[in-house]
Every structure is written in structure tokens, then in C-alpha cells.
Protein backbone atom coordinates (compact mmCIF):
# COMPACT_ATOMS: atom_id res chain seq x y z
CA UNK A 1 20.73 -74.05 7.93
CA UNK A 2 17.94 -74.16 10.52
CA UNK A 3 16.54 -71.56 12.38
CA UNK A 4 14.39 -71.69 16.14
CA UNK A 5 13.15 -69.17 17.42
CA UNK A 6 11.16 -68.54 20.32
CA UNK A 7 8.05 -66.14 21.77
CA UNK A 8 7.09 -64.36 25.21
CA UNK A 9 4.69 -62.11 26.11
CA UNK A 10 7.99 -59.42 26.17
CA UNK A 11 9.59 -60.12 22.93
CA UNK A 12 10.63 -62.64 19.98
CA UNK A 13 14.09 -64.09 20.56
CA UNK A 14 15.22 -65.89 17.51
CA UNK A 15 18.70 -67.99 17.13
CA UNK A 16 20.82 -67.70 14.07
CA UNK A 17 24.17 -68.49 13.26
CA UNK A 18 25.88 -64.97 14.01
CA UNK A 19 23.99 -65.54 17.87
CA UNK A 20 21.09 -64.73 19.63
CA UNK A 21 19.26 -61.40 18.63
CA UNK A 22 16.34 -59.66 21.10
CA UNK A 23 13.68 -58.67 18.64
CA UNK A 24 11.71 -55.33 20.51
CA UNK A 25 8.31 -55.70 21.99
CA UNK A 26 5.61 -55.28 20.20
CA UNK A 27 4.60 -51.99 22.58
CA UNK A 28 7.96 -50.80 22.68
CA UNK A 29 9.32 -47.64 21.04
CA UNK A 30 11.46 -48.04 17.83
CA UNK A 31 14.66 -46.48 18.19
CA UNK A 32 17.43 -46.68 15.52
CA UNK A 33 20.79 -45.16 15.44
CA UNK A 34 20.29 -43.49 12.23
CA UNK A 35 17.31 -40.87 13.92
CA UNK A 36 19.05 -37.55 13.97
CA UNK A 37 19.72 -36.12 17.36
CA UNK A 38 17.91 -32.79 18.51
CA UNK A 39 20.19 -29.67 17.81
CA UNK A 40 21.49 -32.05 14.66
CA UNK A 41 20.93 -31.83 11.10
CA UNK A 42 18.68 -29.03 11.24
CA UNK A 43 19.30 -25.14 11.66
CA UNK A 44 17.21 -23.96 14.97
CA UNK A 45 14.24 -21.33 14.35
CA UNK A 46 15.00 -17.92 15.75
CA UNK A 47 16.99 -14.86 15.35
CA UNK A 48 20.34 -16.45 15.95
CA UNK A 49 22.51 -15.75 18.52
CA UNK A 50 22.91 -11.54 19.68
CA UNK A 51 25.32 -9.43 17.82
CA UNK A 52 27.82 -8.34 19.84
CA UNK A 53 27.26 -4.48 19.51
CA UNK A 54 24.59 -4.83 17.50
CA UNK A 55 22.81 -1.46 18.99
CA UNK A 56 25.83 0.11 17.31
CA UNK A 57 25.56 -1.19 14.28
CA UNK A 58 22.87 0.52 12.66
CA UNK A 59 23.87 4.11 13.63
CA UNK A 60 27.34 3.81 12.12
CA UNK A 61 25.75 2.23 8.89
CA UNK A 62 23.58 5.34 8.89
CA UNK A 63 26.84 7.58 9.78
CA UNK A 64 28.80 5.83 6.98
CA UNK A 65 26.24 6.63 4.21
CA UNK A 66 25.61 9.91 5.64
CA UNK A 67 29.73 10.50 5.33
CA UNK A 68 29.92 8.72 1.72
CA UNK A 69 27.36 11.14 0.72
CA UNK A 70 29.13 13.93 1.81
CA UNK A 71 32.02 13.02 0.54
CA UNK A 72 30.85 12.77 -2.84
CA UNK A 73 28.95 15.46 -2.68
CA UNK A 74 25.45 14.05 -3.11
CA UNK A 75 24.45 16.33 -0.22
CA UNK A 76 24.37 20.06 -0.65
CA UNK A 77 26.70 21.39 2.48
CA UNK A 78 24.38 24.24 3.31
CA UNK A 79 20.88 21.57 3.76
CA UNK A 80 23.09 18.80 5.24
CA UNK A 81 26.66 19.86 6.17
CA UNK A 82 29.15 16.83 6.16
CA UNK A 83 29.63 14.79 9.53
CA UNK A 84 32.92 16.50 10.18
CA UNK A 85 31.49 19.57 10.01
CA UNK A 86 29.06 18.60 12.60
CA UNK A 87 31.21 17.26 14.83
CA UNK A 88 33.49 20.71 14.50
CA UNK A 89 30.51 22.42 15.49
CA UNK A 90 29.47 20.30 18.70
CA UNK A 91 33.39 21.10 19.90
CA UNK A 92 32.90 24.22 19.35
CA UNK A 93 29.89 24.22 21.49
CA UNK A 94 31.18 22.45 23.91
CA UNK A 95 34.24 24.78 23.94
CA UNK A 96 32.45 27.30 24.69
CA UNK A 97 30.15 25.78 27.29
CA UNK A 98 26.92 26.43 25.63
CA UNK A 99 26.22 22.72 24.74
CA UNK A 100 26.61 21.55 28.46
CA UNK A 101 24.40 24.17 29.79
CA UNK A 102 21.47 23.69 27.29
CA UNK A 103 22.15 19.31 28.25
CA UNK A 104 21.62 20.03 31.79
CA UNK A 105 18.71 21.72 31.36
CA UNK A 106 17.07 19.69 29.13
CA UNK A 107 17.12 16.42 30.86
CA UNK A 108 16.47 18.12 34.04
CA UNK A 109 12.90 18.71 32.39
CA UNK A 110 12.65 15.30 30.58
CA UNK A 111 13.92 13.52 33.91
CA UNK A 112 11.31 15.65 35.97
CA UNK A 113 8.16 14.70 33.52
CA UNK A 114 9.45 11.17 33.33
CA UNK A 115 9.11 11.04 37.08
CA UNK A 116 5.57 12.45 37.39
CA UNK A 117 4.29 10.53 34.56
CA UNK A 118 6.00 7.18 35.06
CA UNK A 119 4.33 7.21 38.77
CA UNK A 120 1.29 8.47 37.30
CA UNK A 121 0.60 6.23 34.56
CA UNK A 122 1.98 3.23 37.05
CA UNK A 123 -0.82 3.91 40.07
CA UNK A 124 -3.47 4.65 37.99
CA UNK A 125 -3.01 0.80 36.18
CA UNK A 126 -2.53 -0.77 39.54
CA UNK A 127 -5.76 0.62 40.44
CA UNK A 128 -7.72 0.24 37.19
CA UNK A 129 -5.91 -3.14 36.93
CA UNK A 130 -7.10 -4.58 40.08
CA UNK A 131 -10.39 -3.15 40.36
CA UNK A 132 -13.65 -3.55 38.47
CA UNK A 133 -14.68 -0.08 39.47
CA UNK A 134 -11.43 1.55 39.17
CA UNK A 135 -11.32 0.20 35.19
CA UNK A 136 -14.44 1.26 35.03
CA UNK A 137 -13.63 4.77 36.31
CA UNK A 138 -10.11 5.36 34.91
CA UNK A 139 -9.72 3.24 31.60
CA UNK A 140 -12.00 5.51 29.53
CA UNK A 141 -10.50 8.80 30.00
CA UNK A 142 -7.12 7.37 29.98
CA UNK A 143 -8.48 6.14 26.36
CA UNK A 144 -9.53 9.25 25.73
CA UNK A 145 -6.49 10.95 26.60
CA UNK A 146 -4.28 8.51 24.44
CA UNK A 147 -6.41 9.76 21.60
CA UNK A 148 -5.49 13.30 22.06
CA UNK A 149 -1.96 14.11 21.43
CA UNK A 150 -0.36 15.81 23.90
CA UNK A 151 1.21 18.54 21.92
CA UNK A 152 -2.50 19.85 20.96
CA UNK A 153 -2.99 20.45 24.44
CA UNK A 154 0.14 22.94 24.82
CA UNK A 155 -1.88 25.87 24.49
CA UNK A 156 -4.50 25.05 27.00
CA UNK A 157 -1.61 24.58 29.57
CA UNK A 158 0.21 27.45 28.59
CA UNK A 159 -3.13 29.21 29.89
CA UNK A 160 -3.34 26.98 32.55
CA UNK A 161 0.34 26.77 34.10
CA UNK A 162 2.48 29.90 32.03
CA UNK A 163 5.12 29.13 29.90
CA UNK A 164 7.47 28.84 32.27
CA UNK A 165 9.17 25.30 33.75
CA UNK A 166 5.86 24.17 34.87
CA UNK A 167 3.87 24.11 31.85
CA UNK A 168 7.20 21.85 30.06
CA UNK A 169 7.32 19.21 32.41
CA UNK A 170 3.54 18.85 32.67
CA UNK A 171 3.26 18.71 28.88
CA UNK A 172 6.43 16.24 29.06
CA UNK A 173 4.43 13.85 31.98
CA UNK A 174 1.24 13.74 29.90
CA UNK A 175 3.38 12.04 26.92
CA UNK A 176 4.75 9.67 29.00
CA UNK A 177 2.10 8.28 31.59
CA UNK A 178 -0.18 7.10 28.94
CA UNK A 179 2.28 3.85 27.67
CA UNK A 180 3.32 3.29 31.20
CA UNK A 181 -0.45 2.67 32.04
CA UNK A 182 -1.61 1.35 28.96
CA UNK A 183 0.94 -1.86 28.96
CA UNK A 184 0.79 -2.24 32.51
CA UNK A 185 -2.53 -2.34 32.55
CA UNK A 186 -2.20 -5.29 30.13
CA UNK A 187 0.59 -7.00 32.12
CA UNK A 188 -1.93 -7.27 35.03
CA UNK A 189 -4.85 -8.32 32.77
CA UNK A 190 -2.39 -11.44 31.09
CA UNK A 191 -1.37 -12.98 34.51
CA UNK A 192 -2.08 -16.33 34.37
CA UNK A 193 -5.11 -17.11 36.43
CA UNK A 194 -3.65 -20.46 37.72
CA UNK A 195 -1.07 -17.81 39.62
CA UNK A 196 -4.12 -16.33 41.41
CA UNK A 197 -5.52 -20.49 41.78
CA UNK A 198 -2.33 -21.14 43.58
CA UNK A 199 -2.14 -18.10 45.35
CA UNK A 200 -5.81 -18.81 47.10
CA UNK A 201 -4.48 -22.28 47.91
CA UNK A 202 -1.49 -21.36 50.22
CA UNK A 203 -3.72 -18.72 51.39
CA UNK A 204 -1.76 -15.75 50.42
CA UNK A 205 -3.60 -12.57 51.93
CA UNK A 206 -4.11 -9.82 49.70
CA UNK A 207 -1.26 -7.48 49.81
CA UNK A 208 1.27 -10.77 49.73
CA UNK A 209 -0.66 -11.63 46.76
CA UNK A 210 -0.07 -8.09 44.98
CA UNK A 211 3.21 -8.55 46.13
CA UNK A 212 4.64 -11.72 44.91
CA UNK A 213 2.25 -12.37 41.72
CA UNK A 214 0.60 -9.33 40.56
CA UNK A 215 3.62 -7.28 40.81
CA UNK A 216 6.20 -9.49 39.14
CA UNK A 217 3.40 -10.36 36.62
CA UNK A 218 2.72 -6.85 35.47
CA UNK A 219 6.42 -6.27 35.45
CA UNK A 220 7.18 -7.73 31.68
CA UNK A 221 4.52 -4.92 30.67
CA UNK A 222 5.84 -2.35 32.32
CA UNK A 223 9.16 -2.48 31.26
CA UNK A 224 7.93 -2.59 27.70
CA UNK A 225 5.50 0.43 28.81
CA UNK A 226 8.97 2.36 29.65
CA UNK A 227 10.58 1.83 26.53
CA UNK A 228 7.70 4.12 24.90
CA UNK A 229 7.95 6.19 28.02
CA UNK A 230 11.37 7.54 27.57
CA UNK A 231 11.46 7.88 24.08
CA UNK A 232 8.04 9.89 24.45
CA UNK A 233 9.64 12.06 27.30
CA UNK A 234 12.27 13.15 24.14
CA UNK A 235 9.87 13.77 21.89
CA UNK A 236 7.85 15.74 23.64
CA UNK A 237 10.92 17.52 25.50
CA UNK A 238 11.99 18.77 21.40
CA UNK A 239 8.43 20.61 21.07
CA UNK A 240 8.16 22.46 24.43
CA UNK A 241 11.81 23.52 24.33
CA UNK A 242 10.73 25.43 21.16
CA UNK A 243 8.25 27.06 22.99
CA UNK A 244 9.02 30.79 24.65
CA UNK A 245 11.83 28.61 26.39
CA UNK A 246 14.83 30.40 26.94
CA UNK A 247 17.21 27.33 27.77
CA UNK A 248 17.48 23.86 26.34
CA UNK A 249 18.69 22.02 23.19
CA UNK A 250 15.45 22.64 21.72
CA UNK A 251 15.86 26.71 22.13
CA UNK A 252 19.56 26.78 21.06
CA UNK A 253 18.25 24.59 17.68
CA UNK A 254 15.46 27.05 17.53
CA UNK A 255 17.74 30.40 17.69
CA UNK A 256 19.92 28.17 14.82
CA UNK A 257 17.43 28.25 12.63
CA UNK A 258 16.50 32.12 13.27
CA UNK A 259 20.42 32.36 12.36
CA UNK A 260 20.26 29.71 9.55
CA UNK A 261 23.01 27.48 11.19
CA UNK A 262 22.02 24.43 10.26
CA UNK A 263 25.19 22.84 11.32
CA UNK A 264 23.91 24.15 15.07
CA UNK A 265 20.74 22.34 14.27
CA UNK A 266 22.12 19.53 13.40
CA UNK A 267 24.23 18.98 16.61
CA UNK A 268 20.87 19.49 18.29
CA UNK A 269 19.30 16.39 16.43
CA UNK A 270 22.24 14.10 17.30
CA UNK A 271 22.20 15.16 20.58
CA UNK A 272 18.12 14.39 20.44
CA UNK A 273 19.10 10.97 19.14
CA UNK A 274 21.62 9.65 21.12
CA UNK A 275 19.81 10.18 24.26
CA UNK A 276 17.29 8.08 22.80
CA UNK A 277 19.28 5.70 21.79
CA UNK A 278 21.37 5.16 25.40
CA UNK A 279 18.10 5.60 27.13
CA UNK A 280 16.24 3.04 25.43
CA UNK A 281 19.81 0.97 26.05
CA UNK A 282 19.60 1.34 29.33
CA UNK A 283 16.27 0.34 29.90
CA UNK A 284 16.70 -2.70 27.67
CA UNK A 285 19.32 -3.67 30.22
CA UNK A 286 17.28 -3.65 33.21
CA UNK A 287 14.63 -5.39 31.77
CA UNK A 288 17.49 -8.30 30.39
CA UNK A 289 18.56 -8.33 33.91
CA UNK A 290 14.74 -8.01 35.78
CA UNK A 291 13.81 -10.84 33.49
CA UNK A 292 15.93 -13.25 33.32
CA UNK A 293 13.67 -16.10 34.39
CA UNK A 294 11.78 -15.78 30.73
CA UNK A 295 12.87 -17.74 28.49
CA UNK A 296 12.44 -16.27 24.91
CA UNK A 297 13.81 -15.49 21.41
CA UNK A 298 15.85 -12.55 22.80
CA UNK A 299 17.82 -14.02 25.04
């Protein structure tokens, strides 16, 4: 059986007896049918997709062991009362109006210093963030404030401001401007300088240039700088509460232990935590929502 076959400058045709067959060019890509598609044969790198009320699932694991403990008496009642017991307690509280009263006036306080030292922490980056000077003026006691707790500095302000409201949501702001300027202040160092590039070539003035690029820039970092933010407006809120306060979820844990209820105390902790939890939730959402456009493992 005889075979032709014929070149061009494109390919090699040759002849055969099943037909003609189109060799590929020399500079062409190989492609076979056997190459695995992308998204094929291969598990993608990441976390997976999101749990579907996954925030949920470790506090119940950590209810359910706390309960199985309990229950089978690995936990002495009177150091860690059972779940139920707690929960008896918090109705009872709430029964009698005590646990509302001491809510409302904690997160009065830890709304109030969140305020104040969100917008604190916030203008002092924008101003250390887009000025040599102002870095050079702000960043280092900022530093040096981030270095000194802010609890060591209660009894200076109790000589300062009293111990009354003043001196709690002072203490409260001082925990909570600190992460809101330190990431910010990194958000606005990390824009990308082809943003600025661009923004000098359609001649963007100044404050249309902190407007569209250096504000949605720094924004990633400042959401990230109020995650720390409210979580340190809690923990600071449980230390000043126990403080010559006469109010609060921190005073009625404080007058528990006096009492030894440690039930009472206990309903005071939860309380702590879940308003951690659903604040750091709800932050979360807003930045899911404010950043949308980014596209990265978490969403």
C-alpha cells in the first residue's frame, strides 16, 4: 500500500487509506482530548465551600461538652454549675428585671467608648497615613500607647476623670482606638501605587483622590481594625464595670462573687460572650457585604 504525502509552510498533510489527516503545525499548540479539564480530576486548594452556620457550630460543641460533663458529673456543681442551672438562673434574672437593667447599661458604656475611640483611632491614621509629618508626629506615641495596656492606666484616670461614667468610657475608648488606627494605618500604606499612577493621570484633585482610592483602599484594613475594636470594647467594658461601678454586668458578677453565686457569675460570662460573638458577626457581615469586589478564600 502506498503512501503520499505532502508539505506547506502550515502543516504536513499526508493521504492514507482511512482519508486525508491534517498533521498540526510545527508552532502550533498540542492539544489532545485526553488533557484533563480545569475544575476536573483534581480537588481545588482552599477551605471549601462556607458552612452553613458554621459561627454556631463551635459554641454548641463547647455547650455539648460543657452539658456531658455535667451530666456525668465530671464538674463539681458548686465551681461549674450544669448549663441548666445557668440558664434557670439568667430567667430568673430576667424575671426579675435585674439582667435587662445591668444589659442596658453596659453597652451604653461599651457603645459610647466604641464611638470615641473608633473616630479617634480612624482620624488620627488618615492623618498619619497621608502625611509624612503627621506619621512622624502621631505613629510613635500611638506605638507607645499600644505598648501600655490600657487597664494599667485605670488608676491614673480614676485621678484624672473620678470613677464615675467618665473615667469607664475613656478607659473603654483607649482599648479600642489603638487597632482601629494601627490596621488602617496599614490599609493606607498597602494601596497599590499604580492606584495613585492612575489617579495623577485623569487628574483627580486631591480630595477626589482621598475619596475614591485612598478611602476604599484603607477600607479592607479598617474593617479588620474593627473586629479587634469591638471585641476590645468587651474586654475592657468587664474590668471597669468591676471598678466602684454600681451598675453593669460586670458589678452584678462582682456582688456574685462577694455572695459566692457562681451560677450569677456565670450568666455574666455568657452574657460577656455572646455579645462578642454577635458583634464580631455583625461586623463580619458588613465587611462580606462592603467587600464584595475581593475575590478571596472566604468568599
Amino acid at each position: 500500500m502506498s503512501t503520499t504525502s505532502t508539505t506547506s509552510t502550515t502543516g504536513t498533510t499526508g493521504t492514507t487509506a482511512f482519508g486525508t489527516e491534517e498533521a498540526p503545525a510545527a508552532d502550533a499548540p498540542v492539544t489532545t482530548a485526553r488533557r484533563a479539564r480545569p475544575g476536573r480530576g483534581r480537588k481545588r486548594l482552599g477551605p471549601g465551600r462556607p458552612v452553613r452556620y458554621g459561627w454556631a457550630l463551635g459554641p454548641l460543641l463547647l455547650l455539648a461538652v460543657w452539658a456531658a460533663g455535667s451530666g456525668l458529673g465530671l464538674f463539681d456543681p458548686r465551681s461549674l454549675p450544669a448549663p441548666w442551672t445557668v440558664a434557670g438562673t439568667a430567667g430568673d434574672l430576667v424575671a426579675e428585671g435585674r439582667l435587662q437593667s445591668h444589659l442596658a447599661t453596659s453597652a451604653q458604656r461599651a457603645l459610647l467608648g466604641l464611638l470615641f475611640g473608633v473616630a479617634a483611632g480612624l482620624v488620627l491614621a488618615l492623618v498619619s497615613g497621608l502625611s509624612r509629618l503627621g506619621e512622624a508626629v502621631i505613629d510613635g506615641p500611638v506605638q507607645i500607647k499600644r505598648a501600655v495596656p490600657s487597664l494599667a492606666l485605670i488608676p491614673l484616670l480614676i485621678l484624672w476623670f473620678g470613677i464615675g461614667e467618665t473615667m469607664k468610657v475613656v478607659t473603654i475608648a483607649l482599648g479600642v482606638f489603638v487597632p482601629v488606627y494601627i490596621h488602617t494605618h496599614n490599609g493606607l500604606r498597602t494601596i497599590d501605587n499604580r492606584y495613585a499612577e492612575l489617579a495623577e493621570t485623569v487628574r483627580l484633585g486631591r480630595w477626589a483622590f482621598v475619596r475614591h482610592v485612598v478611602l476604599p483602599g484603607a477600607l479592607p484594613g479598617f474593617l479588620l481594625g474593627m473586629r479587634f475594636a469591638v471585641t476590645g470594647a468587651w474586654l475592657a467594658l468587664v474590668v471597669v464595670e468591676q471598678v466602684n461601678a454600681t451598675s453593669g454586668i460586670g458589678y452584678m458578677m462582682e456582688l456574685a462573687r462577694t455572695y459566692g453565686q457562681t451560677d450569677v457569675i456565670l450568666v455574666g460570662l455568657v452574657v460577656y460572650g455572646l455579645l462578642g460573638l454577635v458583634s464580631d458577626a455583625l461586623v463580619r457581615i458588613v465587611e462580606r457585604r462592603a467587600l464584595s469586589w475581593r475575590r478571596t478564600l472566604a468568599g
